[in-house]
C-alpha atoms as a PDB file:
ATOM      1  CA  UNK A   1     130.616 114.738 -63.414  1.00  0.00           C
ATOM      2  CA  UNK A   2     129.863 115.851 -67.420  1.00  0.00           C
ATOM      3  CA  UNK A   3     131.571 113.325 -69.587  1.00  0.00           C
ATOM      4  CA  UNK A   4     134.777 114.624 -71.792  1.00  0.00           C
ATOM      5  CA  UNK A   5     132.547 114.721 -74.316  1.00  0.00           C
ATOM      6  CA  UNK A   6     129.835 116.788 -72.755  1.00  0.00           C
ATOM      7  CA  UNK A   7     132.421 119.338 -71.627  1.00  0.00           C
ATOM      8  CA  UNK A   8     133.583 119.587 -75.193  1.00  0.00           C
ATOM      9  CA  UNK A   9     129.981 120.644 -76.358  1.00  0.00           C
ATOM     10  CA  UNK A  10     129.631 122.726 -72.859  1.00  0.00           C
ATOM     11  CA  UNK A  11     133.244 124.476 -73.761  1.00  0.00           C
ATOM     12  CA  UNK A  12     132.266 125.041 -77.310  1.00  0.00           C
ATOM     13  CA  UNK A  13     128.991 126.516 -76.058  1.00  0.00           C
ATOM     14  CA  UNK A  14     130.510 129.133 -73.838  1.00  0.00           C
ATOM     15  CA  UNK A  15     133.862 129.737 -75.678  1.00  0.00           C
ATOM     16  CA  UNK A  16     132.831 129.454 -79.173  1.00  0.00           C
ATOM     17  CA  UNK A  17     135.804 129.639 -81.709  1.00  0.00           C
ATOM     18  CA  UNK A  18     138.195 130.275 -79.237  1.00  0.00           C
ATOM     19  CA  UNK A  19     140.990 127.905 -80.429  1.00  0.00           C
ATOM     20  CA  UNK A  20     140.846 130.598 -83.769  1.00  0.00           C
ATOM     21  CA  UNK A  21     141.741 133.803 -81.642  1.00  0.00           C
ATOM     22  CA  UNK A  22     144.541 135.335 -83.055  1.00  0.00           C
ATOM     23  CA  UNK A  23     146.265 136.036 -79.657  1.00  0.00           C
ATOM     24  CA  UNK A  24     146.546 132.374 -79.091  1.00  0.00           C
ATOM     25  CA  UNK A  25     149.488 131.892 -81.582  1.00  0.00           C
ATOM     26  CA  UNK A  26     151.783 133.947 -79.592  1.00  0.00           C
ATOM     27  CA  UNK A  27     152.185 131.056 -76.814  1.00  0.00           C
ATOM     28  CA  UNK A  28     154.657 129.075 -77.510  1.00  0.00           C
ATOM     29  CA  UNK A  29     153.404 124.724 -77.945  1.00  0.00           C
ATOM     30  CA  UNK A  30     154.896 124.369 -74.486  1.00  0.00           C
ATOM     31  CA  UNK A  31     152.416 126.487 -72.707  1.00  0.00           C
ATOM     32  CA  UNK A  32     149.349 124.521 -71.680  1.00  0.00           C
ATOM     33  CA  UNK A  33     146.365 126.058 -69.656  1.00  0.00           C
ATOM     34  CA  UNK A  34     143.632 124.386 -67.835  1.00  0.00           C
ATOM     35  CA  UNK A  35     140.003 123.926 -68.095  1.00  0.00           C
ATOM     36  CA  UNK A  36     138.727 122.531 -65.209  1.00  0.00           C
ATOM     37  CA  UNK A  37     135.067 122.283 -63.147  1.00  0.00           C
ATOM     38  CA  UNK A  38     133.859 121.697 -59.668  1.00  0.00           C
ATOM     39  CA  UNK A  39     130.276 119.810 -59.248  1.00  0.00           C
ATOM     40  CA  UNK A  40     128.721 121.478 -56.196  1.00  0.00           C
ATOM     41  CA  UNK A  41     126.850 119.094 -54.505  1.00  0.00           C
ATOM     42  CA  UNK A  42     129.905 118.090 -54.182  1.00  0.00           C
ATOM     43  CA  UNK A  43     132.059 121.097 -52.294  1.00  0.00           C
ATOM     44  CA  UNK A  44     133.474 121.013 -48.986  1.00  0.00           C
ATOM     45  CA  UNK A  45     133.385 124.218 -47.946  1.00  0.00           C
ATOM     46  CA  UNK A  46     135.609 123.002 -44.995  1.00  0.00           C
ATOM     47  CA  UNK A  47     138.440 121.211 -47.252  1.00  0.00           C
ATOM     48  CA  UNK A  48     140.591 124.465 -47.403  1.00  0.00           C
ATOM     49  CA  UNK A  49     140.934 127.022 -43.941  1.00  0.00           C
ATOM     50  CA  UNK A  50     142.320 129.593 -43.204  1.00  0.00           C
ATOM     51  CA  UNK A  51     141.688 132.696 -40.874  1.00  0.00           C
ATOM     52  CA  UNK A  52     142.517 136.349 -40.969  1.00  0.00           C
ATOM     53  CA  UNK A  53     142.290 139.441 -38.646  1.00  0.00           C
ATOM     54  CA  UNK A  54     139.894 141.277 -38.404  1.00  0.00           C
ATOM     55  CA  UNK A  55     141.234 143.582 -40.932  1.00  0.00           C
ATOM     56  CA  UNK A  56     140.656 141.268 -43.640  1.00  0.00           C
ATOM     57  CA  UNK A  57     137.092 140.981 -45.056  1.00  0.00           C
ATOM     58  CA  UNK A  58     135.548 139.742 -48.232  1.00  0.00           C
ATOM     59  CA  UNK A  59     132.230 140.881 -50.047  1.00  0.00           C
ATOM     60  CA  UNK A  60     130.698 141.717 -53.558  1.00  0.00           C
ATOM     61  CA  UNK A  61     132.370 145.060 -54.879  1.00  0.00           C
ATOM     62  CA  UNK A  62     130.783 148.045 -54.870  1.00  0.00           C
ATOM     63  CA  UNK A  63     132.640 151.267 -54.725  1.00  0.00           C
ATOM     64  CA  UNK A  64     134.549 153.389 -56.832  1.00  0.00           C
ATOM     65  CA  UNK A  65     135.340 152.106 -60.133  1.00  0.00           C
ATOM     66  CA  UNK A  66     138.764 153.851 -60.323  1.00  0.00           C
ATOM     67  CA  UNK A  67     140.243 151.584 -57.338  1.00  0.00           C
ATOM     68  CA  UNK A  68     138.586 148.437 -58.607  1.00  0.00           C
ATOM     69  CA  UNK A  69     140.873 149.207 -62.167  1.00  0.00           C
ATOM     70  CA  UNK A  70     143.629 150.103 -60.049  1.00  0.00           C
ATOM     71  CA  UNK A  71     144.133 146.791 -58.547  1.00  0.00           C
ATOM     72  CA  UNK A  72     143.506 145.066 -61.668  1.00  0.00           C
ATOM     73  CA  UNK A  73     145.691 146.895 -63.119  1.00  0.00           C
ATOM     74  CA  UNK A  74     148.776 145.865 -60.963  1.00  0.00           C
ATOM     75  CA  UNK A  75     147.517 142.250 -61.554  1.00  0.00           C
ATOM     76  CA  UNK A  76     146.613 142.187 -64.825  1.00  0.00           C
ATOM     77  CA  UNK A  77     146.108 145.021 -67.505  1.00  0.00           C
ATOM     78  CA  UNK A  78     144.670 143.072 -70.430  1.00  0.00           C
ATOM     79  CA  UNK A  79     141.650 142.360 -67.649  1.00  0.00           C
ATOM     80  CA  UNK A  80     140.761 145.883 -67.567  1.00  0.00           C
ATOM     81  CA  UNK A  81     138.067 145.271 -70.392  1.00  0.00           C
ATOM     82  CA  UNK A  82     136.200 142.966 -68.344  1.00  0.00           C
ATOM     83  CA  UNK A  83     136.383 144.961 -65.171  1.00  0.00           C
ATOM     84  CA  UNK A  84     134.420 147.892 -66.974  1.00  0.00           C
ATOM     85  CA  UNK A  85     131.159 145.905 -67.210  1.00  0.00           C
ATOM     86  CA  UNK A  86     129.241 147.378 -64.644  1.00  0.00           C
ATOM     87  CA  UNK A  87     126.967 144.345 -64.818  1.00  0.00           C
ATOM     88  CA  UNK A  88     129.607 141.650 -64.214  1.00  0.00           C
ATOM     89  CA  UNK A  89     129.392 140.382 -60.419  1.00  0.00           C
ATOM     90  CA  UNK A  90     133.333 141.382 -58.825  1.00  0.00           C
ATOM     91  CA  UNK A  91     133.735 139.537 -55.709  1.00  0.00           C
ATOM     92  CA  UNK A  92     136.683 140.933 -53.323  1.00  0.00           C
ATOM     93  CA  UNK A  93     138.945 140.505 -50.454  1.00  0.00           C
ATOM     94  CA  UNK A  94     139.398 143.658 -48.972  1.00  0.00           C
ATOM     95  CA  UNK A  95     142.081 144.682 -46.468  1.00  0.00           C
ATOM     96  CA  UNK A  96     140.628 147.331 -44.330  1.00  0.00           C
ATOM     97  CA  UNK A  97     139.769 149.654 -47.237  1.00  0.00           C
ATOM     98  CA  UNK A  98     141.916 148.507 -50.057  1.00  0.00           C
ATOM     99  CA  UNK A  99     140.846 145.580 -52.247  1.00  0.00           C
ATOM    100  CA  UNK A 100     143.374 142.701 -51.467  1.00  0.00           C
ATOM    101  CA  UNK A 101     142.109 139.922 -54.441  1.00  0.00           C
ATOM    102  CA  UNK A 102     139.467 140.351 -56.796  1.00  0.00           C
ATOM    103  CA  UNK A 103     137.391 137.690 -59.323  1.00  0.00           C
ATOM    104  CA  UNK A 104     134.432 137.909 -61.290  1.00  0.00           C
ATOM    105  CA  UNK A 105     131.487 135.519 -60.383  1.00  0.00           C
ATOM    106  CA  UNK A 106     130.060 134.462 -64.131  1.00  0.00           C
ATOM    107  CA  UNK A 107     126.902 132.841 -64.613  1.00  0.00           C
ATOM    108  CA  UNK A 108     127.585 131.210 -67.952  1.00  0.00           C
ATOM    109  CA  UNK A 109     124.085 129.937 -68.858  1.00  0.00           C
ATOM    110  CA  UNK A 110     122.495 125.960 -68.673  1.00  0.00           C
ATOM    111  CA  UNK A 111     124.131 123.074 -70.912  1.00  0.00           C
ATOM    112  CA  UNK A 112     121.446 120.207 -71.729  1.00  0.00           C
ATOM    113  CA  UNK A 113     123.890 116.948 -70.315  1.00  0.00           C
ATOM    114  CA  UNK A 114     122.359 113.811 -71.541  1.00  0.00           C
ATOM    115  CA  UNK A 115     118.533 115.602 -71.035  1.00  0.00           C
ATOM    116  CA  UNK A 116     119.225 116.964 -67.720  1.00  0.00           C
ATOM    117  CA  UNK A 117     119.755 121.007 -67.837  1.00  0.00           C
ATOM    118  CA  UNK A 118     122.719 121.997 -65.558  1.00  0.00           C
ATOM    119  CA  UNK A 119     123.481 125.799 -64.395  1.00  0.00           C
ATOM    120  CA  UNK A 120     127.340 126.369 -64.777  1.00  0.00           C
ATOM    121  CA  UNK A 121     128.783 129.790 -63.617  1.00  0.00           C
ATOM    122  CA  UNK A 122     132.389 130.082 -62.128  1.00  0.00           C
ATOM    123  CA  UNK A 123     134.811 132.917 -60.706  1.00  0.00           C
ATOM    124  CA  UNK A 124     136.874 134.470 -63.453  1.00  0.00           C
ATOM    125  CA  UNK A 125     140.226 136.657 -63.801  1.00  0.00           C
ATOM    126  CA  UNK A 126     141.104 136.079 -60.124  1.00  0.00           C
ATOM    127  CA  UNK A 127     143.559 138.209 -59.298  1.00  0.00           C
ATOM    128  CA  UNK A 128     145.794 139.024 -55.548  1.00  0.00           C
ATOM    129  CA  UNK A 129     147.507 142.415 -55.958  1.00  0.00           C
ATOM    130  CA  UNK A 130     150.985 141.832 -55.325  1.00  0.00           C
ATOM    131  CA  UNK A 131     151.578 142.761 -51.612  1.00  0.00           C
ATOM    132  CA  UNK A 132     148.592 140.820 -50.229  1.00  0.00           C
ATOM    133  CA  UNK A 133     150.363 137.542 -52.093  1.00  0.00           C
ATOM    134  CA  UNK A 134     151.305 134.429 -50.456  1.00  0.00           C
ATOM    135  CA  UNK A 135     148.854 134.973 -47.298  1.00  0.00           C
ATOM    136  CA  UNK A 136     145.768 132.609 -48.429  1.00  0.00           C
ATOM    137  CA  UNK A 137     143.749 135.296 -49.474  1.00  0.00           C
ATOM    138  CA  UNK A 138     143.006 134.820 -53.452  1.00  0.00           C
ATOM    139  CA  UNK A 139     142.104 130.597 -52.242  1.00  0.00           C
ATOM    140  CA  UNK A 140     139.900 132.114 -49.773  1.00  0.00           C
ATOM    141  CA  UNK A 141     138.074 134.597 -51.762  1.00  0.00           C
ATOM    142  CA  UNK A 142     137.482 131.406 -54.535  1.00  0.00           C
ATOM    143  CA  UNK A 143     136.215 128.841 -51.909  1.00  0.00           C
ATOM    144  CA  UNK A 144     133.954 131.565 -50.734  1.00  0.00           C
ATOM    145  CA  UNK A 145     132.996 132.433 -54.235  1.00  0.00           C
ATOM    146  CA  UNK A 146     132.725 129.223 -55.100  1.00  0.00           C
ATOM    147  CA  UNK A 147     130.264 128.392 -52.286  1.00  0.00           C
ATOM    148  CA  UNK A 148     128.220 131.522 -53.312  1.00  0.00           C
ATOM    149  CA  UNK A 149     127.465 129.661 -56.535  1.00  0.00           C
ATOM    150  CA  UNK A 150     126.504 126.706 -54.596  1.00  0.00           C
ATOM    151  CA  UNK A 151     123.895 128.672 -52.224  1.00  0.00           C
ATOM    152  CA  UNK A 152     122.376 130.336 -55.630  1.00  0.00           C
ATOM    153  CA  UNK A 153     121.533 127.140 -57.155  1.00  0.00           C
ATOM    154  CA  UNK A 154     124.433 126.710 -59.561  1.00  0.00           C
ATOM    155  CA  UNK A 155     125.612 122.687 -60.877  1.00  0.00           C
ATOM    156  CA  UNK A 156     129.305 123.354 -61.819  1.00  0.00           C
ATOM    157  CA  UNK A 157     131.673 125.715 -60.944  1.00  0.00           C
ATOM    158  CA  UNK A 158     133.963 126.435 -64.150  1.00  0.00           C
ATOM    159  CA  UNK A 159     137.526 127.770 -64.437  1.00  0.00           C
ATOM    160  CA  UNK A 160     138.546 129.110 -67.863  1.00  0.00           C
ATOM    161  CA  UNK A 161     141.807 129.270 -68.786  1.00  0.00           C
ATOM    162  CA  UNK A 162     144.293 128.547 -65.776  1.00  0.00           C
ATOM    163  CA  UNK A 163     147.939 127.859 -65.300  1.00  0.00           C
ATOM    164  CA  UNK A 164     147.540 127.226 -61.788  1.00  0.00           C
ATOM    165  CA  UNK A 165     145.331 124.107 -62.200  1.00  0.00           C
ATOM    166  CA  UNK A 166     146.856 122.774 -59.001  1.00  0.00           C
ATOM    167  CA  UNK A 167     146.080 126.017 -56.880  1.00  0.00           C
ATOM    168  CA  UNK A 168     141.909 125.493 -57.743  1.00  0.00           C
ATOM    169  CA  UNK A 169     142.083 121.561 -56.764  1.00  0.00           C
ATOM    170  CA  UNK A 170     143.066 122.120 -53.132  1.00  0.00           C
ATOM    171  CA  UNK A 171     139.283 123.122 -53.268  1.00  0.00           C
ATOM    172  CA  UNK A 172     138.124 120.168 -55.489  1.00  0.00           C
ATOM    173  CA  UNK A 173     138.323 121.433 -58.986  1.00  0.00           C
ATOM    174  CA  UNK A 174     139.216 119.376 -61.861  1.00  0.00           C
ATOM    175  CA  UNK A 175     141.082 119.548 -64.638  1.00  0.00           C
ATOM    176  CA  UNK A 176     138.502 117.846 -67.555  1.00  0.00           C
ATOM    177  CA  UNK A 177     140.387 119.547 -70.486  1.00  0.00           C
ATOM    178  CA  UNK A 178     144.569 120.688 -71.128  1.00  0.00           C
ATOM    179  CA  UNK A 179     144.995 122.970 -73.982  1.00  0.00           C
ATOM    180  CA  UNK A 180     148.080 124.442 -75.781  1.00  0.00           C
ATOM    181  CA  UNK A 181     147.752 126.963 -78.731  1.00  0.00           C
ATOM    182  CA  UNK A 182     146.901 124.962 -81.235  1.00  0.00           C
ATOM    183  CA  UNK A 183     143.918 123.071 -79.070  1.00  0.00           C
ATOM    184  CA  UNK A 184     142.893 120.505 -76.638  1.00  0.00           C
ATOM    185  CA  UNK A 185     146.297 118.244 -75.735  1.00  0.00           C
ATOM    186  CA  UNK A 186     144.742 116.173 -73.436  1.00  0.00           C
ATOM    187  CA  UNK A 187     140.583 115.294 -72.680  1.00  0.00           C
END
């Protein structure tokens, strides 16, 4: 695993001045968020199952924009800006037609760890539109995600930002880093 104080030069490598952005000061100290990472030689794919019908499938995006920002949307509006990026890597559930959950797959560059040079990338704004909640499908879509990373060669799987810390472990993340709006609370 990268020492606490590796991930603090890994964090302020990928997210650099981020404790300064202004929208930060709007949480109140109470809030905390999660930073948290997953080494991949070290997933079991098998730790979380579930099945579907067959009208559940999952697979990279690519169709119209319009219903990609649609679903967002009903998530998450501030996302939006991210989901514009043709380049970015959207990985779905999709529910016949209709895209069920959603994430971005990030590749976030290598971080030099005590001389050894370690690919991190991780799944990003994961989102479930609101009726396709509460059936397994958002976990699902991650642990698949997740084990993409693994079969391109990735080290660590990283979640940014999370308030459901607990949701990612049941697929072996964890938490290296708590945060409020002033800054790290807890290493």
């Amino acid at each position: 695993m990268i020492s606490t104080d590796n991930f603090q030069k890994l964090f302020n490598q990928i997210h650099p001045h981020f404790f300064e952005q202004e929208y930060l000061r709007n949480f109140s100290d109470e809030q905390t968020f999660d930073e948290m990472l997953l080494k991949l030689a070290d997933f079991d794919f098998h730790k979380y199952e579930k099945t579907f019908g067959s009208d559940i499938s999952f697979d990279f995006f690519n169709g119209n924009e319009s219903d990609l920002q649609e679903a967002v949307n009903k998530v998450n509006a501030n996302w939006l800006k991210y989901f514009c990026n043709r380049n970015q890597r959207c990985y779905c559930v999709f529910s016949e037609e209709k895209i069920a959950s959603f994430c971005l797959l990030t590749d976030m560059g290598s971080f030099d760890s005590d001389g050894t040079k370690l690919k991190i990338a991780g799944p990003g704004c994961v989102g479930t539109v609101p009726e396709f909640r509460d059936r397994g499908l958002g976990l699902t879509m991650v642990k698949n995600a997740t084990q993409i990373l693994k079969e391109e060669g990735f080290d660590y799987s990283y979640i940014h930002y999370t308030a459901v810390a607990k949701w990612y472990a049941k697929l072996g993340y964890k938490t290296i880093m708590r945060w409020n709006k002033s800054g790290p609370v807890n290493f």
